[in-house]
Structures are given as structure tokens and as C-alpha cells.
PDB file of N, CA and C in Angstrom:
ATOM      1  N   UNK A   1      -3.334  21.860  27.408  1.00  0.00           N
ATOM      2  CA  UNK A   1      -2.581  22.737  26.539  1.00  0.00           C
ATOM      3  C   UNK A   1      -1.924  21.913  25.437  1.00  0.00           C
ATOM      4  N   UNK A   2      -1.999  22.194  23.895  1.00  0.00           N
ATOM      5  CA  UNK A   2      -1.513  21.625  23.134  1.00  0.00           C
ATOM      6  C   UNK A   2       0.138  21.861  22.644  1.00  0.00           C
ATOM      7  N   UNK A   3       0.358  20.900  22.167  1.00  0.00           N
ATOM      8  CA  UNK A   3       1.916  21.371  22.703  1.00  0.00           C
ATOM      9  C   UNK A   3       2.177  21.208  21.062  1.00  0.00           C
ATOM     10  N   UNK A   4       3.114  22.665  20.512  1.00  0.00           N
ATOM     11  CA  UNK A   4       3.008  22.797  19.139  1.00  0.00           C
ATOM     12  C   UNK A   4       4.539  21.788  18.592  1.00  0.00           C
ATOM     13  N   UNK A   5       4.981  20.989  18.895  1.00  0.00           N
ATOM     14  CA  UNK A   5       6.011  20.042  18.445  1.00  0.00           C
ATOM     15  C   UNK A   5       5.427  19.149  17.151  1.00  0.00           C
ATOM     16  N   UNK A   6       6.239  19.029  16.409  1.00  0.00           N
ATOM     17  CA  UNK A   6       5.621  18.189  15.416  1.00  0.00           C
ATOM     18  C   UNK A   6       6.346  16.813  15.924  1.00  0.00           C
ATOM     19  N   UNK A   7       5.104  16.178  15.710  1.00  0.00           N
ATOM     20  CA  UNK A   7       5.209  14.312  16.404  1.00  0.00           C
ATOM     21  C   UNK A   7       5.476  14.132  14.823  1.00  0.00           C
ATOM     22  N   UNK A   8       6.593  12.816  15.186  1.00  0.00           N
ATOM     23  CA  UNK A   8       7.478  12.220  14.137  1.00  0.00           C
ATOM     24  C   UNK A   8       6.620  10.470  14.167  1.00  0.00           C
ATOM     25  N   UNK A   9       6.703   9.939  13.578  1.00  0.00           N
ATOM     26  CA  UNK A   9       5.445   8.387  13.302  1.00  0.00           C
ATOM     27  C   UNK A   9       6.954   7.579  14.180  1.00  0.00           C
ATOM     28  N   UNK A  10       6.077   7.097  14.622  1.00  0.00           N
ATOM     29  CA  UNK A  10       6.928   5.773  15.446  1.00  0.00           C
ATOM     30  C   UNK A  10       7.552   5.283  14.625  1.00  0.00           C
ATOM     31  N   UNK A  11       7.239   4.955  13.676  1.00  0.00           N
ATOM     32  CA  UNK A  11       8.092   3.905  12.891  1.00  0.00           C
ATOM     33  C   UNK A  11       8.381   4.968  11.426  1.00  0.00           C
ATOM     34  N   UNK A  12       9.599   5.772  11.181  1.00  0.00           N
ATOM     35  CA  UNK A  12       9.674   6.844  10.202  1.00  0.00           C
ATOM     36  C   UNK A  12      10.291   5.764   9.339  1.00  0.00           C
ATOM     37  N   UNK A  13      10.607   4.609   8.956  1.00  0.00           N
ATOM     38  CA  UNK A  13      10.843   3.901   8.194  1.00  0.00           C
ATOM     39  C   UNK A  13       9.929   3.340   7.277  1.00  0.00           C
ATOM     40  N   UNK A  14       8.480   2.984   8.187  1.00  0.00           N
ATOM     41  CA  UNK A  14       7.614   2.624   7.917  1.00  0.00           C
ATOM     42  C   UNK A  14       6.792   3.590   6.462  1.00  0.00           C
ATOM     43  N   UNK A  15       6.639   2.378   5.857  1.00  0.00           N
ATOM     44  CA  UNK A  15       5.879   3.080   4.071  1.00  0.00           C
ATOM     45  C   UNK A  15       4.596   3.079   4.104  1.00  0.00           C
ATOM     46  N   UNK A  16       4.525   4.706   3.667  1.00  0.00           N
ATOM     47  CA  UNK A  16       3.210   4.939   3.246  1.00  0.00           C
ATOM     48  C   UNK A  16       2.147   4.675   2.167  1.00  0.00           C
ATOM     49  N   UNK A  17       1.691   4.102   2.190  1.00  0.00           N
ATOM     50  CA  UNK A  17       0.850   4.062   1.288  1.00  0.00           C
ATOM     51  C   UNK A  17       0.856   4.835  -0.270  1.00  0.00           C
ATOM     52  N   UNK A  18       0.386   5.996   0.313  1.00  0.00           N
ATOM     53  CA  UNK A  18       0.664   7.006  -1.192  1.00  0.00           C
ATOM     54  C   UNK A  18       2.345   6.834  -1.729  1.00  0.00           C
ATOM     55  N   UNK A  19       3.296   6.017  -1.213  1.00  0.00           N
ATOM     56  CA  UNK A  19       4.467   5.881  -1.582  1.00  0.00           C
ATOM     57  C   UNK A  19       4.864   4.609  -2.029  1.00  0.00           C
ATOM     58  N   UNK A  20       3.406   3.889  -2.162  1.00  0.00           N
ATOM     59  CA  UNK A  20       3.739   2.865  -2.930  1.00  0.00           C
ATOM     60  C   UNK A  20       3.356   2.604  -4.379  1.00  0.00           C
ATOM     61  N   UNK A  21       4.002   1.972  -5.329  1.00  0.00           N
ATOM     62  CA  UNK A  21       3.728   1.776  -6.653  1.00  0.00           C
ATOM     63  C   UNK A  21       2.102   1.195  -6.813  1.00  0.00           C
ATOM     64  N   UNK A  22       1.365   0.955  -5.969  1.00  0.00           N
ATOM     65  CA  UNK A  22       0.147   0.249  -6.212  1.00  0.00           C
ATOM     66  C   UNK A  22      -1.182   1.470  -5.724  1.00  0.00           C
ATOM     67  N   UNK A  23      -0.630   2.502  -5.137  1.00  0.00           N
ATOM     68  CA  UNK A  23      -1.603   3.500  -4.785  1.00  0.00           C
ATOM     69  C   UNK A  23      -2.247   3.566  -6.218  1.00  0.00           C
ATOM     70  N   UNK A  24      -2.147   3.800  -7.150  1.00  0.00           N
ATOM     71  CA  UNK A  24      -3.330   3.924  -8.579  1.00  0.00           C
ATOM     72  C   UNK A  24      -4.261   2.962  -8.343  1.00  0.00           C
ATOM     73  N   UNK A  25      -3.991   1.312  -7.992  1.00  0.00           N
ATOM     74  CA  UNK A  25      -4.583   0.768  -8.104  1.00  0.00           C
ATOM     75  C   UNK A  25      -5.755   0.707  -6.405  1.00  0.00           C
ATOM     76  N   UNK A  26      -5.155   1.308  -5.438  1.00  0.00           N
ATOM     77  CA  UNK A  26      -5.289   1.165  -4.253  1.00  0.00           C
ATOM     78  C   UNK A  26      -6.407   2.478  -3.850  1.00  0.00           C
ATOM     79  N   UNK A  27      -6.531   3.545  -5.176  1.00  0.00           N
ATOM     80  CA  UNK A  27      -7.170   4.426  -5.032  1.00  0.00           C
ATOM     81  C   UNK A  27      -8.538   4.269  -5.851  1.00  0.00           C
ATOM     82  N   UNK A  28      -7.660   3.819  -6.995  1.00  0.00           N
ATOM     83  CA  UNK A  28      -9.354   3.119  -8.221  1.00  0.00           C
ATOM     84  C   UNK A  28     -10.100   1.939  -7.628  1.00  0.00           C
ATOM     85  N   UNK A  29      -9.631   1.143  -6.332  1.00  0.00           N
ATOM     86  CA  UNK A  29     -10.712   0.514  -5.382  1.00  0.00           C
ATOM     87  C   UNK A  29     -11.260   1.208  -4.786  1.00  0.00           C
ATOM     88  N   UNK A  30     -11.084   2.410  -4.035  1.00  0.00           N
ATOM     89  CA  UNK A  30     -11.629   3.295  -3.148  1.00  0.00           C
ATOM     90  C   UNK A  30     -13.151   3.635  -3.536  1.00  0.00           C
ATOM     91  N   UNK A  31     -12.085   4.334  -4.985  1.00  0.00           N
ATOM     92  CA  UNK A  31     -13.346   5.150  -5.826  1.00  0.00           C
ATOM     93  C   UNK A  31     -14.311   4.244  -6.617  1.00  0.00           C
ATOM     94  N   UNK A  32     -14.147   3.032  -7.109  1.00  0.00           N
ATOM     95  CA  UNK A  32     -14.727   2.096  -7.378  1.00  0.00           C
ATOM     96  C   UNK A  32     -15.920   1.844  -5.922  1.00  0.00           C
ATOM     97  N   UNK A  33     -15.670   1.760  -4.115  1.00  0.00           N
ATOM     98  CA  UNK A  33     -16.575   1.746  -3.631  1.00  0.00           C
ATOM     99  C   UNK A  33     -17.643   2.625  -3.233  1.00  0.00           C
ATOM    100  N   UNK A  34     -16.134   4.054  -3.710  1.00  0.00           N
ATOM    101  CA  UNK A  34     -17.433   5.003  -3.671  1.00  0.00           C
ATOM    102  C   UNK A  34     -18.934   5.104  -4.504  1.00  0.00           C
ATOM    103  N   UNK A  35     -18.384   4.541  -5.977  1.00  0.00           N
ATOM    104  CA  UNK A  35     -19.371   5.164  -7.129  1.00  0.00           C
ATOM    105  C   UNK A  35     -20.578   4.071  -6.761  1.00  0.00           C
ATOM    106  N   UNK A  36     -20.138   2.690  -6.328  1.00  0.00           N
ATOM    107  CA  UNK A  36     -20.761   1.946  -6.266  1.00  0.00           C
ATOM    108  C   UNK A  36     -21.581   1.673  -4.632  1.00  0.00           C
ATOM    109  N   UNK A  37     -21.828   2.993  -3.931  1.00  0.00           N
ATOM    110  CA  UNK A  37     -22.429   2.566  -2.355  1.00  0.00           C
ATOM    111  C   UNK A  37     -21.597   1.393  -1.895  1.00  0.00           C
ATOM    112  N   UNK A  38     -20.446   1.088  -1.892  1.00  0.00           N
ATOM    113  CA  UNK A  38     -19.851   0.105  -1.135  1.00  0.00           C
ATOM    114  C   UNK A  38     -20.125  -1.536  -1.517  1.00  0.00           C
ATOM    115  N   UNK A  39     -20.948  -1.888  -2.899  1.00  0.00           N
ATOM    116  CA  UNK A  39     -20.777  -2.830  -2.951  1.00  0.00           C
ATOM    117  C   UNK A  39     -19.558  -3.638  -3.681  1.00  0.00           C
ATOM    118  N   UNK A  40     -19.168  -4.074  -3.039  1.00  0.00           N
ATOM    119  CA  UNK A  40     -17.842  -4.875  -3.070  1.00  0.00           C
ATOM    120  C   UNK A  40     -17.576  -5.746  -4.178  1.00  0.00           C
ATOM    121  N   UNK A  41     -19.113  -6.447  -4.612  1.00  0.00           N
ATOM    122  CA  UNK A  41     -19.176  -7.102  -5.751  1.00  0.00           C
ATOM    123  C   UNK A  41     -18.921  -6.489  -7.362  1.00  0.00           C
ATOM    124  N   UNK A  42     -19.086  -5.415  -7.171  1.00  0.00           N
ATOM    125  CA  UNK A  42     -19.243  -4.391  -8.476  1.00  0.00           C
ATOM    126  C   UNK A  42     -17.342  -3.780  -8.668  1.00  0.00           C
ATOM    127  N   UNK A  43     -16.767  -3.988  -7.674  1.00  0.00           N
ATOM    128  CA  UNK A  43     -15.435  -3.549  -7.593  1.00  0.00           C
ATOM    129  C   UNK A  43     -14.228  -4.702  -7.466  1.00  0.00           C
ATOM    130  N   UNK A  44     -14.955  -5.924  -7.632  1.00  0.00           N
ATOM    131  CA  UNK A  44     -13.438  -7.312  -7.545  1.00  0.00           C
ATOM    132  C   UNK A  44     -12.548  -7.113  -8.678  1.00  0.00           C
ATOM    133  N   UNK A  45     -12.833  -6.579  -9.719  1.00  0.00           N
ATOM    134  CA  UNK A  45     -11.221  -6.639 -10.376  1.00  0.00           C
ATOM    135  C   UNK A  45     -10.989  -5.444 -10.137  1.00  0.00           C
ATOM    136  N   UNK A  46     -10.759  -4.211  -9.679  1.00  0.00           N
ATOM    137  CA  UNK A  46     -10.446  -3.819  -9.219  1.00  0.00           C
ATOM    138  C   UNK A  46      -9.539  -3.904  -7.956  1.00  0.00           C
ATOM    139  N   UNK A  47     -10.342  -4.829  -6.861  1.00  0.00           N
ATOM    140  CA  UNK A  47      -9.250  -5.587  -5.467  1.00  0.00           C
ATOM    141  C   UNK A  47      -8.397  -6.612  -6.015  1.00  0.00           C
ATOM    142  N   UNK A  48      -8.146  -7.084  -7.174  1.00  0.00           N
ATOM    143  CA  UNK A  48      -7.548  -8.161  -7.708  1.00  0.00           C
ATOM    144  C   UNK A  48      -6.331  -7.663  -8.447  1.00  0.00           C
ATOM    145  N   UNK A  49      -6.468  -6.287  -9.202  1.00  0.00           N
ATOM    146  CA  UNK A  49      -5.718  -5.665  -9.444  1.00  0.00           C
ATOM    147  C   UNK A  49      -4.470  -5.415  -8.464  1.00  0.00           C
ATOM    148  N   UNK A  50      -5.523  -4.473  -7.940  1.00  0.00           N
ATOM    149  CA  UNK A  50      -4.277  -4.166  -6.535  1.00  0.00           C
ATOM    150  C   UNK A  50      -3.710  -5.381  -5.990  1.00  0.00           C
ATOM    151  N   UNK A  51      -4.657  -6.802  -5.530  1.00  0.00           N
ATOM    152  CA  UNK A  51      -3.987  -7.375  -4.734  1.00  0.00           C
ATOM    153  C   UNK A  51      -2.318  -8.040  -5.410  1.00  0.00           C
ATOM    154  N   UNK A  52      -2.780  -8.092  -7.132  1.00  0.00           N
ATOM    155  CA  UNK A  52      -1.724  -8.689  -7.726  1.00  0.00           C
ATOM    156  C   UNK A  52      -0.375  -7.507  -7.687  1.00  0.00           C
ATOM    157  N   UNK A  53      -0.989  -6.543  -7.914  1.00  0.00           N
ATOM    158  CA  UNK A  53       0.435  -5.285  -8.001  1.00  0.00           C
ATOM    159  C   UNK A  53       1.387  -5.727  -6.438  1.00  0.00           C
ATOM    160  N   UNK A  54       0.329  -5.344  -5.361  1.00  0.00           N
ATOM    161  CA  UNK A  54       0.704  -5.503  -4.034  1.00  0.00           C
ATOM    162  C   UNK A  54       1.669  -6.852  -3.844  1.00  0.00           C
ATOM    163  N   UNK A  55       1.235  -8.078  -4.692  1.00  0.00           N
ATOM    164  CA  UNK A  55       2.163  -9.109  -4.629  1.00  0.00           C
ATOM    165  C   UNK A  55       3.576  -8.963  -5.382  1.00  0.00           C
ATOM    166  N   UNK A  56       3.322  -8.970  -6.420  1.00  0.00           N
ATOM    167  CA  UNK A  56       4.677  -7.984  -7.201  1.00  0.00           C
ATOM    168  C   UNK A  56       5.714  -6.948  -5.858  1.00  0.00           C
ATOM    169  N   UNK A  57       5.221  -6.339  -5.674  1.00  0.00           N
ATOM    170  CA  UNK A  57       5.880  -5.321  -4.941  1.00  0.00           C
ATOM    171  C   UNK A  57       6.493  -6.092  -3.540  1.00  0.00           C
ATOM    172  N   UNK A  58       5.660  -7.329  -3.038  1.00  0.00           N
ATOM    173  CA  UNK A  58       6.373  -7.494  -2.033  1.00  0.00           C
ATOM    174  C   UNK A  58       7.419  -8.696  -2.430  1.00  0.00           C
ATOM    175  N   UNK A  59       6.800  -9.548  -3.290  1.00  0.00           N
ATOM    176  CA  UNK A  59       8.293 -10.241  -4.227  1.00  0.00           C
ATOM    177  C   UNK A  59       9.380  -9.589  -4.520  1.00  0.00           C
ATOM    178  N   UNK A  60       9.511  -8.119  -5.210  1.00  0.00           N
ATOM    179  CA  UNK A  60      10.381  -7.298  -5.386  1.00  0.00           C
ATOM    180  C   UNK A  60      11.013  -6.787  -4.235  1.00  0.00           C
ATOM    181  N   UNK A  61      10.314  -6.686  -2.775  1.00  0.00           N
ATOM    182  CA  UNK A  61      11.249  -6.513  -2.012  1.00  0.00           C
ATOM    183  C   UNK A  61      11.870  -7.789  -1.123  1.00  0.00           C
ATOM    184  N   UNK A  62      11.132  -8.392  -1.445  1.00  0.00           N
ATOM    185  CA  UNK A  62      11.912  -9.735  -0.652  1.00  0.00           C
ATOM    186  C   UNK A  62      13.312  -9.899  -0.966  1.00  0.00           C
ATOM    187  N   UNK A  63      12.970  -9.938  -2.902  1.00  0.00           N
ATOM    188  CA  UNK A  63      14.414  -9.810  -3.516  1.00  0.00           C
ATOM    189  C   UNK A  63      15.444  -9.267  -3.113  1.00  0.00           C
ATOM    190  N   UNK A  64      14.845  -7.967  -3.246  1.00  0.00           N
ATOM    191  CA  UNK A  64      15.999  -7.256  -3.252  1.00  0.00           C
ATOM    192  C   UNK A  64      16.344  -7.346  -1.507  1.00  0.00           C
ATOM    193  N   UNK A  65      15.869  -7.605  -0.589  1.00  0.00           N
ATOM    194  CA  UNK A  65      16.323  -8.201   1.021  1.00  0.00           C
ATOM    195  C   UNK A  65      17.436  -8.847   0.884  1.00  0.00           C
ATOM    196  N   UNK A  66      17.003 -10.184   0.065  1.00  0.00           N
ATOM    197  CA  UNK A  66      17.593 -11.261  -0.244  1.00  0.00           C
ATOM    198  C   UNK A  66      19.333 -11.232  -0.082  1.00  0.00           C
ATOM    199  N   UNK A  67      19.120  -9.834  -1.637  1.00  0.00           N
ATOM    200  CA  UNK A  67      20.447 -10.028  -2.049  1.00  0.00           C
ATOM    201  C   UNK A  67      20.848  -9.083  -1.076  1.00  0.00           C
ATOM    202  N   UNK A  68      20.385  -8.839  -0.229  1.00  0.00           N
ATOM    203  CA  UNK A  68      21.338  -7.687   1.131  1.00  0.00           C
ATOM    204  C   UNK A  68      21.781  -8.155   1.897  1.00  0.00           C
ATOM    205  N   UNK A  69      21.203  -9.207   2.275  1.00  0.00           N
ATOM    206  CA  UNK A  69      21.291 -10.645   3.048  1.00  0.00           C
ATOM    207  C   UNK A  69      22.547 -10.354   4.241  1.00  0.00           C
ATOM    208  N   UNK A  70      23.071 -10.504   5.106  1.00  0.00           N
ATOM    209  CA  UNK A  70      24.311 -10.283   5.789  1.00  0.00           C
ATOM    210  C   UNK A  70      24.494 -11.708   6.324  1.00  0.00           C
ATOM    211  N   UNK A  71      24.183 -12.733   5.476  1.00  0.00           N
ATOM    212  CA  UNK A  71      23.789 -13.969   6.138  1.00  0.00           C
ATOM    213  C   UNK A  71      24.276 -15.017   4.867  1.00  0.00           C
ATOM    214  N   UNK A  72      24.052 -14.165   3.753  1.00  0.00           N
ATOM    215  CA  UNK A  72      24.246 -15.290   2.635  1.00  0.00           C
ATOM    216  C   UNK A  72      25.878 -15.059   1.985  1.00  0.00           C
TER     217      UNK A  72
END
């Protein structure tokens, strides 16, 4: 019997994807493997894109950790 409760994600802190600033770039790889049957070669700046946004974003939160710090 299915039990109609809505399940909450283990980790509700935890970020989604579509809630990050790099999903444009994280979606134009997707579709980049779609158009291309999955070859991977036809889509690297595309993964380079993202991977650089994705670095940005986690520098930006380190930062801002940083200065939250309860330590510094």
C-alpha cells in the first residue's frame, strides 16, 4: 500500500541543481550530447564552460563560508 505522505529529501539543505547559477551552462552540455549522439568530443567547450562557472560558484561560496567563519 502506498502511503500518500510527501517524503521531504534527506538533506533539504542540500542544492539543487536547477538552483544553481551554472544550470544554463549545465543544460547546453546536456543538449549539446543530445544533438550530438553522445559524443563527448563535439561538446568540450561546452563541459569547460560549465566546469569554469561551477568553479566560480564554489570559490564564491567558500568565501562567503569564510567570512561566517565562527572560528576566525
Amino acid at each position: 500500500m502506498a502511503s500518500s505522505k510527501i517524503q521531504t529529501p534527506a538533506y533539504p539543505s542540500a542544492a539543487r541543481i536547477s538552483d544553481s547559477d551554472c544550470y544554463p551552462q549545465y543544460t547546453a552540455s546536456l543538449k549539446c550530447l543530445e544533438q550530438f549522439n553522445s559524443d563527448k568530443s563535439k561538446c568540450q567547450e561546452h563541459f569547460d564552460v560549465y566546469k569554469e562557472c561551477k568553479k566560480k560558484e564554489r570559490e564564491a561560496r567558500l568565501e562567503r563560508n569564510r567570512s561566517r567563519s565562527l572560528f576566525s
